[in-house]
PDB file of N, CA and C in Angstrom:
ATOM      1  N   UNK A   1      25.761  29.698  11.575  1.00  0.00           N
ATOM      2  CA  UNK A   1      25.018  28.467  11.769  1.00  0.00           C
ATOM      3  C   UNK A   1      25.998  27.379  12.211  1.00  0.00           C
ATOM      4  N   UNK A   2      25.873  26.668  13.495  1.00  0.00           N
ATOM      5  CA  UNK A   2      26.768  25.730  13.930  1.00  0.00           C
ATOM      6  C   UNK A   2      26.916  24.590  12.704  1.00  0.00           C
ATOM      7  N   UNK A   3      27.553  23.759  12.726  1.00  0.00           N
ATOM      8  CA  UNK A   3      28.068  23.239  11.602  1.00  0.00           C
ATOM      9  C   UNK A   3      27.425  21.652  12.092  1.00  0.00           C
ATOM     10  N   UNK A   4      26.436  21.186  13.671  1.00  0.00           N
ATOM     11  CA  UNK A   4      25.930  19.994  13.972  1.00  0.00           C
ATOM     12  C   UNK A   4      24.850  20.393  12.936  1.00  0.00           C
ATOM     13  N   UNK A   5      24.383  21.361  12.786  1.00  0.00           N
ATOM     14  CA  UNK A   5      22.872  21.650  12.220  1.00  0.00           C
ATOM     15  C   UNK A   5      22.991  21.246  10.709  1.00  0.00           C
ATOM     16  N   UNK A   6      23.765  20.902  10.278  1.00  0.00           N
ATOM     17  CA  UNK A   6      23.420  20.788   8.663  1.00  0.00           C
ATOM     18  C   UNK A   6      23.849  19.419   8.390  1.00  0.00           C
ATOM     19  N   UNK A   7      23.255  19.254   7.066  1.00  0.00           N
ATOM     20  CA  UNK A   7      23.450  17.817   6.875  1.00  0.00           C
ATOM     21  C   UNK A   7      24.415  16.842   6.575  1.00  0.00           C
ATOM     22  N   UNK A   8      24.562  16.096   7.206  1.00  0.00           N
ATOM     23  CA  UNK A   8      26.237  15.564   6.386  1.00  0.00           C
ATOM     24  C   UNK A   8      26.567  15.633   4.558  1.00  0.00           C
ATOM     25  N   UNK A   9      27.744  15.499   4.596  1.00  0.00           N
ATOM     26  CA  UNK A   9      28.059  16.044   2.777  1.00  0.00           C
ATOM     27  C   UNK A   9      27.185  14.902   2.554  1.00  0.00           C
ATOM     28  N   UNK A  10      26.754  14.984   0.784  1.00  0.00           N
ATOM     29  CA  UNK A  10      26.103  13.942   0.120  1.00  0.00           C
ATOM     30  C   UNK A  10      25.064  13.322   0.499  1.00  0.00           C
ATOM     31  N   UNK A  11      24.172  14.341   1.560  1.00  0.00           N
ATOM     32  CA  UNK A  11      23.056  14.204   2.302  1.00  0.00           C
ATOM     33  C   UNK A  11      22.099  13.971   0.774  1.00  0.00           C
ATOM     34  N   UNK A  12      20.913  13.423   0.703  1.00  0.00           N
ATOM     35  CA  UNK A  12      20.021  13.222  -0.025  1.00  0.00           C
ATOM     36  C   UNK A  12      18.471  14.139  -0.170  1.00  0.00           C
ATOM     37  N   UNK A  13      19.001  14.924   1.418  1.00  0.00           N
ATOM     38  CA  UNK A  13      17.433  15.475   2.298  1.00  0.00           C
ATOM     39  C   UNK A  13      16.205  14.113   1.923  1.00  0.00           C
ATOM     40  N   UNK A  14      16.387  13.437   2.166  1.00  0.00           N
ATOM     41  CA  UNK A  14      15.645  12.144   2.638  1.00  0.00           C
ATOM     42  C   UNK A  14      15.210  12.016   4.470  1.00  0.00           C
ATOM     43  N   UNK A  15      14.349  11.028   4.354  1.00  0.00           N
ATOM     44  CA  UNK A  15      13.846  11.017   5.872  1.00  0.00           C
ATOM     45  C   UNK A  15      14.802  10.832   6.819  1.00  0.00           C
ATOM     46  N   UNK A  16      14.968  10.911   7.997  1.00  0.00           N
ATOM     47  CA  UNK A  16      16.013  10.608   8.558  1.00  0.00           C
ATOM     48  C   UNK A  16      16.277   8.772   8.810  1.00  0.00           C
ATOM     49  N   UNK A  17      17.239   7.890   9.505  1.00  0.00           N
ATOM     50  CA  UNK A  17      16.517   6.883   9.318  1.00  0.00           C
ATOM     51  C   UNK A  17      16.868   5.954  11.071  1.00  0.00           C
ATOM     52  N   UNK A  18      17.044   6.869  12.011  1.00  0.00           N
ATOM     53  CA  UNK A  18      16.649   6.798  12.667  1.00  0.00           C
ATOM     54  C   UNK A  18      15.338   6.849  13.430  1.00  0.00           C
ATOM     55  N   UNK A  19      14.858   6.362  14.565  1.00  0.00           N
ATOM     56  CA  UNK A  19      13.472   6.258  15.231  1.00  0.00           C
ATOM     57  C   UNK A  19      13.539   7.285  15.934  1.00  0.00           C
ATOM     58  N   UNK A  20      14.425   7.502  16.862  1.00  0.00           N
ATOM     59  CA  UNK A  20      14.270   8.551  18.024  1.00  0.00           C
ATOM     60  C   UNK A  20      13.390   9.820  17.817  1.00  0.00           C
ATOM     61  N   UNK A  21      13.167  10.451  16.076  1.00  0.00           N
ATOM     62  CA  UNK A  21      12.195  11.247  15.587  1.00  0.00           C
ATOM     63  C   UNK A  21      10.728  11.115  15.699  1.00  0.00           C
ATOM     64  N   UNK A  22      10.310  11.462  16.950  1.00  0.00           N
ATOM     65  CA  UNK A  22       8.624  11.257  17.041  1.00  0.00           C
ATOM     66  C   UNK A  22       7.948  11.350  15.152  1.00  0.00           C
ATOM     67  N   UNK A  23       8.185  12.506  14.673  1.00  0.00           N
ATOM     68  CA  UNK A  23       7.242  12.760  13.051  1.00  0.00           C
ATOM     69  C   UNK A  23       8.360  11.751  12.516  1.00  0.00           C
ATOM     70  N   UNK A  24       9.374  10.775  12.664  1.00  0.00           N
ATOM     71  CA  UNK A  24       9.638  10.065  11.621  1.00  0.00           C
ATOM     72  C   UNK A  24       9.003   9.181  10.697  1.00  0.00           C
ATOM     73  N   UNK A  25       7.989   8.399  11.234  1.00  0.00           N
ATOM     74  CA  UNK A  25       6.945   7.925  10.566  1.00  0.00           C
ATOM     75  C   UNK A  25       5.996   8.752   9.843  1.00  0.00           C
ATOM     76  N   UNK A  26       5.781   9.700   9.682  1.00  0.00           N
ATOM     77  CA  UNK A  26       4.833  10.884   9.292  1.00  0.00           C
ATOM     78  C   UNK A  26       5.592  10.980   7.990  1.00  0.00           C
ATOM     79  N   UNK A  27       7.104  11.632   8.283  1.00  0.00           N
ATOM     80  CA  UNK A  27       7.891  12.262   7.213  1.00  0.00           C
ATOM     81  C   UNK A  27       8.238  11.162   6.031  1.00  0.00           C
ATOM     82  N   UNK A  28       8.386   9.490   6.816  1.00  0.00           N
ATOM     83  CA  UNK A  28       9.240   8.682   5.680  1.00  0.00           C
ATOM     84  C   UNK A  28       7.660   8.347   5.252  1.00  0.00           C
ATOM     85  N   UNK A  29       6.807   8.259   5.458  1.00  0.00           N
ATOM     86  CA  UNK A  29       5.707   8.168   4.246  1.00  0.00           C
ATOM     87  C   UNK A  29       5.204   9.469   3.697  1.00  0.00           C
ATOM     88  N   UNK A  30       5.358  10.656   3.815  1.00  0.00           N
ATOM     89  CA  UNK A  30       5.233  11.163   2.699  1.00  0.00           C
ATOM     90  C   UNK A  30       6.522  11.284   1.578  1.00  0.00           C
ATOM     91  N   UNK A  31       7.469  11.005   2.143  1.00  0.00           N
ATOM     92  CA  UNK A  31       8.921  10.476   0.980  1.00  0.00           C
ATOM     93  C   UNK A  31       8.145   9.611   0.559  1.00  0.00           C
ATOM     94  N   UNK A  32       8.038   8.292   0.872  1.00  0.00           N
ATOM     95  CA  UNK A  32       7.373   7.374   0.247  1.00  0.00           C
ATOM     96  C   UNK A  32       6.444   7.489  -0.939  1.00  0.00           C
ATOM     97  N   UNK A  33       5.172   8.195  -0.381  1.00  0.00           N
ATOM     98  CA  UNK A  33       4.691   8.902  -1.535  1.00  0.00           C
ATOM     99  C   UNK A  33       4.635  10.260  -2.694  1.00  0.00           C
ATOM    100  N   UNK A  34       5.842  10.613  -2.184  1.00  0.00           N
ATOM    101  CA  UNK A  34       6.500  11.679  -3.375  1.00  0.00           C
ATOM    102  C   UNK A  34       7.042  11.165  -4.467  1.00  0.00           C
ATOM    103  N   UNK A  35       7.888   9.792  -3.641  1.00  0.00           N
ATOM    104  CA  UNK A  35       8.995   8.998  -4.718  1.00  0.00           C
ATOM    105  C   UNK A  35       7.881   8.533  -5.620  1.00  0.00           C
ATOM    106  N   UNK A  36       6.915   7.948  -5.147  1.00  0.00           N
ATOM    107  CA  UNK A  36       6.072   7.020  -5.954  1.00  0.00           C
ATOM    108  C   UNK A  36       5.091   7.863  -6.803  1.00  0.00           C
ATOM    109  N   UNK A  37       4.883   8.997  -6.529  1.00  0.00           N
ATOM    110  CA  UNK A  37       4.335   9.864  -7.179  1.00  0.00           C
ATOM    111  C   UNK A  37       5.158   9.966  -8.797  1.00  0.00           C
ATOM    112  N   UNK A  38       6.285  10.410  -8.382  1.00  0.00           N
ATOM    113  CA  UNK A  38       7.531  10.971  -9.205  1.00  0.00           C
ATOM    114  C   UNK A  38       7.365  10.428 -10.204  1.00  0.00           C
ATOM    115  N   UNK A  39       7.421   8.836  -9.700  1.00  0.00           N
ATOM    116  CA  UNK A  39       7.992   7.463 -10.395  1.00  0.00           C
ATOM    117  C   UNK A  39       6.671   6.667 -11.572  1.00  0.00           C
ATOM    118  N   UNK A  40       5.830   7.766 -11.213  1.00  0.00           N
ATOM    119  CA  UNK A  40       4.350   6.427 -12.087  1.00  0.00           C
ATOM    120  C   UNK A  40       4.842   6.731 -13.193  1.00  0.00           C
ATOM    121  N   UNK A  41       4.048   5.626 -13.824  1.00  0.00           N
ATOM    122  CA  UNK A  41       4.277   5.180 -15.436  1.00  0.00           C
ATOM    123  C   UNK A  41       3.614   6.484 -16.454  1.00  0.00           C
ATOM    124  N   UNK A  42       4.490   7.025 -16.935  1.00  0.00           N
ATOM    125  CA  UNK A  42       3.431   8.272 -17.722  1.00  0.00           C
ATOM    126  C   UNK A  42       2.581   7.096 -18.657  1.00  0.00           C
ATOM    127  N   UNK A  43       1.903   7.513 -19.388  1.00  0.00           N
ATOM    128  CA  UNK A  43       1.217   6.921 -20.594  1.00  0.00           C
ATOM    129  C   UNK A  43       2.483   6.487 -21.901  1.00  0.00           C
ATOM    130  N   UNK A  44       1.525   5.826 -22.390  1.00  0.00           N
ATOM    131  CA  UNK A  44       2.295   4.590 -23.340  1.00  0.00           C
ATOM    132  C   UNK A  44       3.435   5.766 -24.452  1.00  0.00           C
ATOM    133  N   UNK A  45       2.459   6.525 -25.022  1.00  0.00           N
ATOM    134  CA  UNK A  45       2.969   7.373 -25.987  1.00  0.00           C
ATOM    135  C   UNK A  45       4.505   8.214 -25.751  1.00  0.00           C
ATOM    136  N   UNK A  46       4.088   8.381 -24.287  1.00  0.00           N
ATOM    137  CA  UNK A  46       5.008   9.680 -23.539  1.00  0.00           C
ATOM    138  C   UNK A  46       6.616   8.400 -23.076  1.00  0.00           C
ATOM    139  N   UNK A  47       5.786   7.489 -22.690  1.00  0.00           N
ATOM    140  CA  UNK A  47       7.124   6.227 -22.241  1.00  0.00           C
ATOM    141  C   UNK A  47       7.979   6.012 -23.564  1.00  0.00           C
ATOM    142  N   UNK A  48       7.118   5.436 -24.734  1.00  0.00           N
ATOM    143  CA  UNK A  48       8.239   5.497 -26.105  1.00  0.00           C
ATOM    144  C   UNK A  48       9.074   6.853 -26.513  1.00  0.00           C
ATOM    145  N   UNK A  49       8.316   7.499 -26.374  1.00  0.00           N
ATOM    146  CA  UNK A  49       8.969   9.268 -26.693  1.00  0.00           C
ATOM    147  C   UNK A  49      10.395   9.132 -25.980  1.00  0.00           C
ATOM    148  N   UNK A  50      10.216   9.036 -24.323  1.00  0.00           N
ATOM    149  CA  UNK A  50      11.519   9.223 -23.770  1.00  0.00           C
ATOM    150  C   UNK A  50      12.779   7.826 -23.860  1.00  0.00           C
ATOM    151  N   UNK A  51      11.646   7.039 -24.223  1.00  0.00           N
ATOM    152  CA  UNK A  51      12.695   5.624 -24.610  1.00  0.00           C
ATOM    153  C   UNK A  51      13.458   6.142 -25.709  1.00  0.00           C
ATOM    154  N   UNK A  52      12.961   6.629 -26.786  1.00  0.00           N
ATOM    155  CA  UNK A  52      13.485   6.671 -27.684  1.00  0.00           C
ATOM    156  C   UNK A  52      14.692   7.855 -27.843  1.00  0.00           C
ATOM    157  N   UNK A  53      14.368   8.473 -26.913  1.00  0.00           N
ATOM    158  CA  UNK A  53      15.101   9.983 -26.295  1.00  0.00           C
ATOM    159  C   UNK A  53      16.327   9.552 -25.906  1.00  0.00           C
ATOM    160  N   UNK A  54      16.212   8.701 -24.970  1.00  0.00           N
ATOM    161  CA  UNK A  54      17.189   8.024 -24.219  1.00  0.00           C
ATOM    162  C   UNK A  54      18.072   7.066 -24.962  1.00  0.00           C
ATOM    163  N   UNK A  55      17.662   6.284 -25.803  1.00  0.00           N
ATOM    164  CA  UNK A  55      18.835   5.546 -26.710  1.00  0.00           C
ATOM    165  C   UNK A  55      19.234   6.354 -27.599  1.00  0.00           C
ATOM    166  N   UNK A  56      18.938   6.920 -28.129  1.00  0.00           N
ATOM    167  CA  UNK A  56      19.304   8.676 -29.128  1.00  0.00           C
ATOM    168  C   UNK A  56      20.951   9.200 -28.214  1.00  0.00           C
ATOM    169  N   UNK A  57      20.752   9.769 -27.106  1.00  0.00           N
ATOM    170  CA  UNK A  57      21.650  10.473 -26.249  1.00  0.00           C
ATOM    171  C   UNK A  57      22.814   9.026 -25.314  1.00  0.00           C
ATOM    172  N   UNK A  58      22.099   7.875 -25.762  1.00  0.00           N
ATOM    173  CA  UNK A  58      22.999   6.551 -25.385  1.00  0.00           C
ATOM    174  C   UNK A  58      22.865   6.435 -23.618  1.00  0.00           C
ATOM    175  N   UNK A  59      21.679   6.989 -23.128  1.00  0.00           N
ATOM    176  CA  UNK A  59      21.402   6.682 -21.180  1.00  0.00           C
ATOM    177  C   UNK A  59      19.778   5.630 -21.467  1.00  0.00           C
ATOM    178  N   UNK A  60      19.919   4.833 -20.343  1.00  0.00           N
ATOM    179  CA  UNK A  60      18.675   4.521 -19.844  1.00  0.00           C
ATOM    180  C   UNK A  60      17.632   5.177 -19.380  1.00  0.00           C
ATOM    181  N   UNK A  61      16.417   4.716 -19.811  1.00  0.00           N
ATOM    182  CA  UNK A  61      15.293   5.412 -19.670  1.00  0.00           C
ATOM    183  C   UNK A  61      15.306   6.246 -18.238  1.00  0.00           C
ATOM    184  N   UNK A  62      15.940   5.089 -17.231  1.00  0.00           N
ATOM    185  CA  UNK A  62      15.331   5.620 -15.688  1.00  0.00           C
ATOM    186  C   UNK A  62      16.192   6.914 -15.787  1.00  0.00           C
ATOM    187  N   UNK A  63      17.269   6.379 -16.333  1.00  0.00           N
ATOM    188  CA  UNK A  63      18.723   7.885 -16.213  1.00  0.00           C
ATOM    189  C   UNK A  63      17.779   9.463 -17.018  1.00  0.00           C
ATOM    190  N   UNK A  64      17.406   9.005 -18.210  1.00  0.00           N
ATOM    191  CA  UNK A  64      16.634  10.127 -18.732  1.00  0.00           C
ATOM    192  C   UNK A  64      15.775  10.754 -17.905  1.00  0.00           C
ATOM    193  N   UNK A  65      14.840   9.877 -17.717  1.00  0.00           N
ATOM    194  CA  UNK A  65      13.408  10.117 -16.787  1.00  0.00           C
ATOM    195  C   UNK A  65      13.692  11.092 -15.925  1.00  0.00           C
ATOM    196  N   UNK A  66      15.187  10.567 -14.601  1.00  0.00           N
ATOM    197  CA  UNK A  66      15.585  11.167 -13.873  1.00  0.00           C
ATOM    198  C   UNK A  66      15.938  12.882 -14.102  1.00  0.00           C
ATOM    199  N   UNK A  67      17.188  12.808 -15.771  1.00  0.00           N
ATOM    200  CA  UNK A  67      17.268  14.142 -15.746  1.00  0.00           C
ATOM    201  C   UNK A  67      16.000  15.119 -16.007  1.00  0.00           C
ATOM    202  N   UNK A  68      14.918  14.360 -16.422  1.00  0.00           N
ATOM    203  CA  UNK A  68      14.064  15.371 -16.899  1.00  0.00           C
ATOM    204  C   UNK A  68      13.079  15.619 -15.189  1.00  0.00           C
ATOM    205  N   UNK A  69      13.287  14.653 -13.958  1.00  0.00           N
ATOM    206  CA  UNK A  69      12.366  15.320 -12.930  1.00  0.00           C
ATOM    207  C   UNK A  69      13.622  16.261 -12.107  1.00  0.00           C
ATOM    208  N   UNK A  70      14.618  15.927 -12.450  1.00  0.00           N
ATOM    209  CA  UNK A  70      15.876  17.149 -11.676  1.00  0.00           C
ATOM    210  C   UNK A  70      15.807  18.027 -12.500  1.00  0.00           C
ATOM    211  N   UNK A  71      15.951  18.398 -13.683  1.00  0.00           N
ATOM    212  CA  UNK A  71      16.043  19.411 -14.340  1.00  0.00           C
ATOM    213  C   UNK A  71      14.987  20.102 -14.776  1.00  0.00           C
ATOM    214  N   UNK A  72      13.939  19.990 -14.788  1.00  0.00           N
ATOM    215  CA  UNK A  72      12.342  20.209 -15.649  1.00  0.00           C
ATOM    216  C   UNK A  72      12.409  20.822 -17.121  1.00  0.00           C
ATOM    217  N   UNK A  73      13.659  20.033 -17.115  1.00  0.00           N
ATOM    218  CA  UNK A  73      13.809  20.286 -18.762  1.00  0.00           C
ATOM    219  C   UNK A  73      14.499  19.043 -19.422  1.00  0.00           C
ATOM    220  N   UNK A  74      13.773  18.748 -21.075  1.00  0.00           N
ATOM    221  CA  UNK A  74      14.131  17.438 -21.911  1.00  0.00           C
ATOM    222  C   UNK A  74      15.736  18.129 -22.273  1.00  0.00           C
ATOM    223  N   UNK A  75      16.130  16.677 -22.188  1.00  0.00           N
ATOM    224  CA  UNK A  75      17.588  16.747 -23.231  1.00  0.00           C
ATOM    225  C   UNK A  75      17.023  16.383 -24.612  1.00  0.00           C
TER     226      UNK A  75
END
C-alpha cells in the first residue's frame, strides 16, 4: 500500500477538512451527528453514577465518559 494513501500519524479518522471533497459536506455532518449522538446527556441517575466514578479514580467526568465510549467498558 503506497504510503500517500494512509493517514497522517495522529490522524483522528475525522472528516477531512478540506472542500475539494465533493461528499465532504455529507461526511462532516454525519461526524457531526455521531459526536452529538455519543455526547447526549444520559439520564440524571446514570450522570451521578459516573460523576461519582470519576472523582473515586481522581479524572473528570468528560475524561471518564470518554474511557467508557473508547473502551465499552467501566473503570
Amino acid at each position: 500500500m503506497p504510503s500517500d494513501a494512509l493517514p497522517p500519524r495522529s490522524h483522528n479518522g475525522g472528516p477531512p477538512l478540506d472542500e475539494e471533497d465533493p461528499h465532504a459536506s455529507w461526511r462532516h455532518w454525519n461526524w457531526k451527528r455521531a459526536h452529538k449522538k455519543a455526547w447526549k446527556t444520559p439520564p440524571r441517575e446514570i450522570a451521578l453514577r459516573r460523576l461519582a466514578r470519576a472523582e473515586e479514580l481522581g479524572m473528570s467526568y468528560r475524561e471518564y465518559a470518554l474511557e467508557i465510549m473508547e473502551r465499552g467498558r467501566y473503570l
